[in-house]
C-alpha atoms as a PDB file:
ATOM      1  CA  UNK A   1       0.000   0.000   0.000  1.00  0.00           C
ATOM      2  CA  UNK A   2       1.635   3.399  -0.867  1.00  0.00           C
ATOM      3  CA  UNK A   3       0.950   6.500   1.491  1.00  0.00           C
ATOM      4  CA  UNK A   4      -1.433   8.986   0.180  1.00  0.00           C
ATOM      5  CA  UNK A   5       0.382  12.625   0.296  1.00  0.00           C
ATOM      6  CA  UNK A   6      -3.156  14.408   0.874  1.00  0.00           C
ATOM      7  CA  UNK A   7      -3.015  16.809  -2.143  1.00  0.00           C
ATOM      8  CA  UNK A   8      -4.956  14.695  -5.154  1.00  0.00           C
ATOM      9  CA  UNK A   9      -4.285  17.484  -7.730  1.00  0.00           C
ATOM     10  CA  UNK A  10      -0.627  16.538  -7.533  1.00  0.00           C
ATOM     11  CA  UNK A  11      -1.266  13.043  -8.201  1.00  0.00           C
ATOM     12  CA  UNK A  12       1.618  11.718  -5.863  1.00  0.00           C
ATOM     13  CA  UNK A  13       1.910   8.634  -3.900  1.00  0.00           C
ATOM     14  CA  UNK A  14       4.783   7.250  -1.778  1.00  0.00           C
ATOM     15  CA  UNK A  15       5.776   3.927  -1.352  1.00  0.00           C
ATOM     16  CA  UNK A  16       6.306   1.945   1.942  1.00  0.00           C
ATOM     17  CA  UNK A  17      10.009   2.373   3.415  1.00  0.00           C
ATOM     18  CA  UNK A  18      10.871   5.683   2.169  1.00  0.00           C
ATOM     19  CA  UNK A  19      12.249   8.255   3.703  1.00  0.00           C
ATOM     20  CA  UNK A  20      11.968  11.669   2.695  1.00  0.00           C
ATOM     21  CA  UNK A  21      13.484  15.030   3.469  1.00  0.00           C
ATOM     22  CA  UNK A  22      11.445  18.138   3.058  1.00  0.00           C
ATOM     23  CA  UNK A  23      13.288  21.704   2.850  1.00  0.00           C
ATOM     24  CA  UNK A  24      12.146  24.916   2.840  1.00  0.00           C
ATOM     25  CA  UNK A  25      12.696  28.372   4.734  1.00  0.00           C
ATOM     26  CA  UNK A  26      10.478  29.565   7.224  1.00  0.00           C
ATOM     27  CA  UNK A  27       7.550  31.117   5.075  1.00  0.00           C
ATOM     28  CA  UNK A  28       7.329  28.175   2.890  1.00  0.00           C
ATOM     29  CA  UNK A  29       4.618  26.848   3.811  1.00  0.00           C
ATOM     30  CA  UNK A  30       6.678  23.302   4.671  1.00  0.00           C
ATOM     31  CA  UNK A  31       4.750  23.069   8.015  1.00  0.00           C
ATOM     32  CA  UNK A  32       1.108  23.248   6.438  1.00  0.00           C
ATOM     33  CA  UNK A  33       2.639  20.198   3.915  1.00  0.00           C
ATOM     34  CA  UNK A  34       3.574  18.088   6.774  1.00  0.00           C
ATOM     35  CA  UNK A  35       0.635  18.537   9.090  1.00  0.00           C
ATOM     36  CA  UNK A  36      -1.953  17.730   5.818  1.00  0.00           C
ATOM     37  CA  UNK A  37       0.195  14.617   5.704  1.00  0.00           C
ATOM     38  CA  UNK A  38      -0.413  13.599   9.113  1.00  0.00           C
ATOM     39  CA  UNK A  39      -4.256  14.322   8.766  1.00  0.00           C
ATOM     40  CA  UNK A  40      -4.548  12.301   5.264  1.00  0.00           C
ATOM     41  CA  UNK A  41      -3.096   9.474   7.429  1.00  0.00           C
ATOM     42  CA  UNK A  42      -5.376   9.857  10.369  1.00  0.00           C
ATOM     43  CA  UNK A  43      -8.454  10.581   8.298  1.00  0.00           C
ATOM     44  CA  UNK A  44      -7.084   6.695   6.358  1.00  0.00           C
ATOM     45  CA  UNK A  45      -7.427   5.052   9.671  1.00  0.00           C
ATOM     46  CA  UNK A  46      -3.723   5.177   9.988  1.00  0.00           C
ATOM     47  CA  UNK A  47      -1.057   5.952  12.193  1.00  0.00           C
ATOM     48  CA  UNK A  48       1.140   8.949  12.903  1.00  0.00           C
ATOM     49  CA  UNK A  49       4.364   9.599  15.047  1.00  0.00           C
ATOM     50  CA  UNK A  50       4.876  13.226  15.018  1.00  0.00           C
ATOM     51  CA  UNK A  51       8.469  14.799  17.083  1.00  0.00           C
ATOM     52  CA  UNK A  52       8.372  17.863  17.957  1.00  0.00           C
ATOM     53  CA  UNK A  53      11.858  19.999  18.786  1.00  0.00           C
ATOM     54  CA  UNK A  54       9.471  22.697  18.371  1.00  0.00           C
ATOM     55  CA  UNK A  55       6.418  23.530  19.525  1.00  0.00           C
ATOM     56  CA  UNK A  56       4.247  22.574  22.809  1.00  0.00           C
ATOM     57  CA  UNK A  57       2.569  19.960  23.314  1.00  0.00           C
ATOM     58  CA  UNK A  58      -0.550  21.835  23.336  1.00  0.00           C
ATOM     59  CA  UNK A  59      -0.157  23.066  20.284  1.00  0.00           C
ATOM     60  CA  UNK A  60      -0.098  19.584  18.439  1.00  0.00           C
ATOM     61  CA  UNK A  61      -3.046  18.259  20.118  1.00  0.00           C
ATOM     62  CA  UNK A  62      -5.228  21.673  19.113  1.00  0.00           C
ATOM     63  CA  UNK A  63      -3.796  21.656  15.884  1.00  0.00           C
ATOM     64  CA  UNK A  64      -5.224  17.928  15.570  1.00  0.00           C
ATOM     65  CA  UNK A  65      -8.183  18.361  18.118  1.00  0.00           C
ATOM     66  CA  UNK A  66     -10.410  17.448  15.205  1.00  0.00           C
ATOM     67  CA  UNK A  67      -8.966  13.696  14.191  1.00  0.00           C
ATOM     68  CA  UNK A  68      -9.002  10.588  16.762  1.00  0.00           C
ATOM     69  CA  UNK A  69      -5.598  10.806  17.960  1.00  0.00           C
ATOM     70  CA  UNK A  70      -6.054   6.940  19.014  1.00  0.00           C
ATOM     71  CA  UNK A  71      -3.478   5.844  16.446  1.00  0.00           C
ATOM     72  CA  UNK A  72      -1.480   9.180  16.975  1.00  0.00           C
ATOM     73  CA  UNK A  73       1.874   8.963  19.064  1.00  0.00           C
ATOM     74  CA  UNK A  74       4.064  12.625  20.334  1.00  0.00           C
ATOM     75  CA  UNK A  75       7.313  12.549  21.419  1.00  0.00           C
ATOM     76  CA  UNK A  76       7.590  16.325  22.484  1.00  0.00           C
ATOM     77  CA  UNK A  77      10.969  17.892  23.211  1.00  0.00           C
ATOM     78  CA  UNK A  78       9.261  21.401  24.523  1.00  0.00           C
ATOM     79  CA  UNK A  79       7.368  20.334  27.291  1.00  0.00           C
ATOM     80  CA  UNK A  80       6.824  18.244  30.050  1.00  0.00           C
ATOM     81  CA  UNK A  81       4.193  16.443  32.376  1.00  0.00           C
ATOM     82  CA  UNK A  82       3.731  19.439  34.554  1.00  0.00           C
ATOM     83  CA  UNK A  83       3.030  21.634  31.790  1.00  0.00           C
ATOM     84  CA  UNK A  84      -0.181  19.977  31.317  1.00  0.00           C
ATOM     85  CA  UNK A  85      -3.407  19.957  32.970  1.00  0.00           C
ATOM     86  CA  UNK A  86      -4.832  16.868  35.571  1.00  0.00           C
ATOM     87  CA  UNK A  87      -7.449  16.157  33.331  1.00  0.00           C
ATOM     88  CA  UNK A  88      -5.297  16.470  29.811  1.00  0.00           C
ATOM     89  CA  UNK A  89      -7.227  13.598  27.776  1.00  0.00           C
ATOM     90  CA  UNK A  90      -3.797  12.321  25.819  1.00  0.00           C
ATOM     91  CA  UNK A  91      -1.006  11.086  28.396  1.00  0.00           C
ATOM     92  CA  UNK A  92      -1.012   8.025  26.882  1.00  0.00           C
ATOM     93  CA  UNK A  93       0.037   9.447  23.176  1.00  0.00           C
ATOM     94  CA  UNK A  94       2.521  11.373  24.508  1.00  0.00           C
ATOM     95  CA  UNK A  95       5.841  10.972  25.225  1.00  0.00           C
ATOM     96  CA  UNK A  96       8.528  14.225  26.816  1.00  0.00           C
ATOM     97  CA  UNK A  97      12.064  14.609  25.972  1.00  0.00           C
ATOM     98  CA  UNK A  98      14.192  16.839  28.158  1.00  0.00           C
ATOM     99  CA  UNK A  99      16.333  18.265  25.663  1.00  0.00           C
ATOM    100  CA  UNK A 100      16.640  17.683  21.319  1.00  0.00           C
ATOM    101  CA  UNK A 101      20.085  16.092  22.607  1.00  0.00           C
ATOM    102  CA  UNK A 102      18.359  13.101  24.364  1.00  0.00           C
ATOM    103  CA  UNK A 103      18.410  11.725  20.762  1.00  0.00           C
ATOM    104  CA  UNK A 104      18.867   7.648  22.801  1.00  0.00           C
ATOM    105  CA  UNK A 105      15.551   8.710  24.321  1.00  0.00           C
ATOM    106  CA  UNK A 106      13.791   9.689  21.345  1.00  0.00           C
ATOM    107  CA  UNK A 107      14.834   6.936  19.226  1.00  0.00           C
ATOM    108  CA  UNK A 108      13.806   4.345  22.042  1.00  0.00           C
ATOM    109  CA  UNK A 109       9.831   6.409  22.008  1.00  0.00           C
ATOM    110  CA  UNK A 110       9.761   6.317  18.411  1.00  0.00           C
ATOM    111  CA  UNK A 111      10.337   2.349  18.919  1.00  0.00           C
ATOM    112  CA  UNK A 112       8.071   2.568  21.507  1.00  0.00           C
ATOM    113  CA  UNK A 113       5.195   3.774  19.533  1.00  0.00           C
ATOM    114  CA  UNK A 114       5.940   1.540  16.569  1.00  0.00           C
ATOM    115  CA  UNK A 115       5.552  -1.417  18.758  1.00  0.00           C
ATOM    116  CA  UNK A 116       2.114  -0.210  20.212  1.00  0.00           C
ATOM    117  CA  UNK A 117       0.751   0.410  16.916  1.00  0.00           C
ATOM    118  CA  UNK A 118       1.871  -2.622  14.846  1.00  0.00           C
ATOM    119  CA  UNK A 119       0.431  -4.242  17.647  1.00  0.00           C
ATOM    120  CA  UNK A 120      -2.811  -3.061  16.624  1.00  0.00           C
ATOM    121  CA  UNK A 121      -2.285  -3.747  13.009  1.00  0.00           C
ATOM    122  CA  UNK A 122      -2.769  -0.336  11.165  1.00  0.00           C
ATOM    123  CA  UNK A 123      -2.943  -0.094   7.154  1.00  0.00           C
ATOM    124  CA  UNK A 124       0.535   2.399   7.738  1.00  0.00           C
ATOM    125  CA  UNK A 125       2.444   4.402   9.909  1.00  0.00           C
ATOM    126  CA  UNK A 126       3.279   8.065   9.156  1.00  0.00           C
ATOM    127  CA  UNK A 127       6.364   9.393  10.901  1.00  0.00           C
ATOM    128  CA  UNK A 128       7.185  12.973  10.652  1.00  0.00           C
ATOM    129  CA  UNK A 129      10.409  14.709  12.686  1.00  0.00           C
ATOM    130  CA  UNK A 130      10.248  18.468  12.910  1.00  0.00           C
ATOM    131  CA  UNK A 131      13.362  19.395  12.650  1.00  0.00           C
ATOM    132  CA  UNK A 132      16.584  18.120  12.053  1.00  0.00           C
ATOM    133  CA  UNK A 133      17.680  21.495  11.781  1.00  0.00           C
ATOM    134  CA  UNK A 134      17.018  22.124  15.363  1.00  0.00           C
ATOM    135  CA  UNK A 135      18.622  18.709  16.182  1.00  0.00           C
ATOM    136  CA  UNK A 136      21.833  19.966  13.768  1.00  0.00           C
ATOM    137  CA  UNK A 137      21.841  23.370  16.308  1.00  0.00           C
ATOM    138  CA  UNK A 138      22.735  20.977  18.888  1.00  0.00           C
ATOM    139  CA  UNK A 139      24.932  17.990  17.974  1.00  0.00           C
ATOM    140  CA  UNK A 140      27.263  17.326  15.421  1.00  0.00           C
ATOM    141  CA  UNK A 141      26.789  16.570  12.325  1.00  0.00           C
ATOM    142  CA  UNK A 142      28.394  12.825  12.700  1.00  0.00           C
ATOM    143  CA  UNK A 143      26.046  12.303  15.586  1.00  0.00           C
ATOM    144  CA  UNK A 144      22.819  13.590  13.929  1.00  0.00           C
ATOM    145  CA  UNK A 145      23.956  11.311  10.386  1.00  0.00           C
ATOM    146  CA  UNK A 146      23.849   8.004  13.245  1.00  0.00           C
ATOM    147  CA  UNK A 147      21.036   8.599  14.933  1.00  0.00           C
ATOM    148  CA  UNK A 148      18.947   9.116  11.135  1.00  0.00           C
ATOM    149  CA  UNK A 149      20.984   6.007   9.964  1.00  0.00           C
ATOM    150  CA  UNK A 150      19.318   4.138  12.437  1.00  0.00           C
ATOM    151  CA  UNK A 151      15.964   5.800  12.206  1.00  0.00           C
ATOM    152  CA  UNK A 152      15.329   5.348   8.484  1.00  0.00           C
ATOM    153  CA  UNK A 153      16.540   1.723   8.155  1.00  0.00           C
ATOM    154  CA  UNK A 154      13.861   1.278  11.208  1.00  0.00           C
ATOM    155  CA  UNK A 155      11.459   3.061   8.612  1.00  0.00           C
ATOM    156  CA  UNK A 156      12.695   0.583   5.976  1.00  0.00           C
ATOM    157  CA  UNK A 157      11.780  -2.379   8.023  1.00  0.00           C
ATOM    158  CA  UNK A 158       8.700  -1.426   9.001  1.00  0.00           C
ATOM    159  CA  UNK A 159       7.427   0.096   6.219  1.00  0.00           C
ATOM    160  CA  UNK A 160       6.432   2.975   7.575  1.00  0.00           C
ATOM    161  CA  UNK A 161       7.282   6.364   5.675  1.00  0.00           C
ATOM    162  CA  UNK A 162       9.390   9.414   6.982  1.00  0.00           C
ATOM    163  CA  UNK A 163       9.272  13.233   6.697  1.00  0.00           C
ATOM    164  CA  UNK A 164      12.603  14.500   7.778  1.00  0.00           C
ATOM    165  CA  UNK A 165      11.693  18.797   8.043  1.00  0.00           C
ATOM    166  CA  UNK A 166      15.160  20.983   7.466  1.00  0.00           C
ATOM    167  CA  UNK A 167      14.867  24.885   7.565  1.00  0.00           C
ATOM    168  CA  UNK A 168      16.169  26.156   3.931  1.00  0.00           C
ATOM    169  CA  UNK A 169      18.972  28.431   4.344  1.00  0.00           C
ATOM    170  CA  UNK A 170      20.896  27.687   7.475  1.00  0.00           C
ATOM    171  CA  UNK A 171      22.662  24.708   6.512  1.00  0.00           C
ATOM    172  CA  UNK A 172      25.769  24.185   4.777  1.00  0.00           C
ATOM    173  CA  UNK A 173      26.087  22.377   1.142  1.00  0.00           C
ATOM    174  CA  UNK A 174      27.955  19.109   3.609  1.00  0.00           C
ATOM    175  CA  UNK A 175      24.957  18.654   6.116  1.00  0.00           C
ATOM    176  CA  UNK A 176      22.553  19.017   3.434  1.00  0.00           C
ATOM    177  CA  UNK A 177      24.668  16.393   0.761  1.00  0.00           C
ATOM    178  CA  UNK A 178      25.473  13.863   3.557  1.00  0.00           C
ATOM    179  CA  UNK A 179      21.686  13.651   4.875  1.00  0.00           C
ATOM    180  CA  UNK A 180      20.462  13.778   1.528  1.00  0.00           C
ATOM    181  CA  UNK A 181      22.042  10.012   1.564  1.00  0.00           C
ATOM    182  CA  UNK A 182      19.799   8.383   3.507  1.00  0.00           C
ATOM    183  CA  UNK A 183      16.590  10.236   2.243  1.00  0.00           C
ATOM    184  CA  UNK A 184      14.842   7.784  -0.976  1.00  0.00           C
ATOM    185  CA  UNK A 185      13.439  11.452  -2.079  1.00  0.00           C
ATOM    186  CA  UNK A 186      13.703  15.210  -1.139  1.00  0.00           C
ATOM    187  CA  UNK A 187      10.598  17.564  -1.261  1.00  0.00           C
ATOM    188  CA  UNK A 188      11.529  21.562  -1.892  1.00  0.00           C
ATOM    189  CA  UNK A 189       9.560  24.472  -1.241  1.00  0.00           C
ATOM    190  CA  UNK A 190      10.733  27.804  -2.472  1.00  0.00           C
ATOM    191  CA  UNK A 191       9.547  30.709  -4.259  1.00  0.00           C
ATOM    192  CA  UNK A 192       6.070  29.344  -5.031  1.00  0.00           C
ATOM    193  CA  UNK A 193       7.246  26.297  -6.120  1.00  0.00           C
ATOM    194  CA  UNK A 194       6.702  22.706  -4.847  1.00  0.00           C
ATOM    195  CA  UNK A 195       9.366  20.441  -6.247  1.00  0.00           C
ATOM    196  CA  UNK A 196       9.627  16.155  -5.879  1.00  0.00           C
ATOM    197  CA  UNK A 197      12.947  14.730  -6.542  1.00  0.00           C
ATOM    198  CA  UNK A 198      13.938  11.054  -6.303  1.00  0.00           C
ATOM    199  CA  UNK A 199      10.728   9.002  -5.907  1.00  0.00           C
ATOM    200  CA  UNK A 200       8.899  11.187  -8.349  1.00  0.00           C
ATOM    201  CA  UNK A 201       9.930  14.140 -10.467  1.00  0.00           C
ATOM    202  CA  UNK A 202       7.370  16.899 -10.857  1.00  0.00           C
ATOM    203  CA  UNK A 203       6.778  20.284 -10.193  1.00  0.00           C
ATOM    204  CA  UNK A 204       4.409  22.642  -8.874  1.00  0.00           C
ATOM    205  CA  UNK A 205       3.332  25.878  -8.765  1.00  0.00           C
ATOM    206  CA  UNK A 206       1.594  26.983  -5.280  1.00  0.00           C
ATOM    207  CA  UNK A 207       0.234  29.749  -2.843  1.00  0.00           C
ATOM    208  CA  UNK A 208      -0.264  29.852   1.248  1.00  0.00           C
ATOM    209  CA  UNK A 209      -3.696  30.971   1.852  1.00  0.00           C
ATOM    210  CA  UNK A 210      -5.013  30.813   5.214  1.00  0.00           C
ATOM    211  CA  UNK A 211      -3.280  27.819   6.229  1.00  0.00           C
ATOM    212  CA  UNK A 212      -3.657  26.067   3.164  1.00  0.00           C
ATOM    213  CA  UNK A 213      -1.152  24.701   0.636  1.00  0.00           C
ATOM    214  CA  UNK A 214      -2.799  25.811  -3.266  1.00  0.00           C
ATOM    215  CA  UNK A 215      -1.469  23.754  -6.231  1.00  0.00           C
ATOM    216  CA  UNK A 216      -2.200  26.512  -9.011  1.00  0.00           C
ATOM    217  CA  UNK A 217      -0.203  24.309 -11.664  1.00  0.00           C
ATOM    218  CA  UNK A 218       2.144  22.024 -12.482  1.00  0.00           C
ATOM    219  CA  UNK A 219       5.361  22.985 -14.906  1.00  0.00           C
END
């Protein structure tokens, strides 16, 4: 079964296993592409791991307040327990990180959740990371290139799919080469444009309006 990307007009499909890496700079829109990926998948019944170096944990579980987050698992690297209120309905699909350096911990969650939810037999499982950038701002390159060596051959072998996010811009031509080798695909956003490379080639035209990615053509 390939993973649905959420946009029909762009006619796109990705297959089991791959790993992809999607750049783009901060009013590119890449954040709208990867949350309409995680809400095709939860809308298809399936699964979603979605790390967070970024933003509360509140703000995941408002942004997806309208989707049965069942089959969704957080690993959160912003908060923590106390953060949250008594009565906060999701404990169970979240998971806190201290620090975007933890990366043992957040491997061993990401296993975690893949156990829980192959368990329960899901059509897929959806795996997005935002961002390796932020993990790049505090390790090493060498260290970051390890932990995603392990992380997409774990995506591999399940067949689960991957959206690795990267900020456009504040990486250097080595980071971007050498992580670029364990991605089966990059996605690029920049300028209006939405381009596929690797496991498909085509190109789009597109606007941001209110929180929503436009295809307005393909060139």
């Amino acid at each position: 079964m390939n993973y649905q990307f959420g946009y029909p007009d762009i006619g796109i499909e990705i297959p089991p296993g791959a790993n992809l890496m999607v750049l783009g700079d901060i009013f590119s829109g890449k954040d709208i592409l990867y949350k309409e990926f995680i809400r095709e998948g939860l809308k298809n019944g399936e699964a979603c791991i979605f790390i967070s170096t970024n933003d509360p944990i509140q703000e995941t579980v408002e942004e997806f307040s309208d989707y049965n987050l069942e089959y969704m698992g957080m690993v959160n690297c912003i908060s923590s327990q106390i953060d949250l209120a008594p009565d906060f309905a999701y404990i169970d699909q979240v998971r806190f990180v201290n620090s975007p350096t933890e990366l043992a911990t957040i491997m061993a969650f990401i296993n975690d959740f893949l156990d829980i939810f192959q368990a329960k037999d899901v059509p897929g499982i959806r795996i997005v990371f935002d961002s390796v950038s932020t993990l790049l701002m505090y390790s090493n390159l060498k260290t970051i290139f390890k932990f995603l060596h392990v992380l997409t051959n774990t995506v591999k072998s399940t067949k689960a799919v991957l959206l690795m996010i990267m900020e456009e811009g504040v990486h250097d031509k080595i980071e971007i080469t050498s992580l670029e080798r364990l991605s089966q695909g990059i996605i690029t956003m920049s300028d209006g444009e939405l381009e596929f490379n690797g496991f498909s080639r085509k190109k789009f035209t597109y606007e941001n309006e209110d929180d929503q990615i436009i295809i307005t053509g393909e060139k």
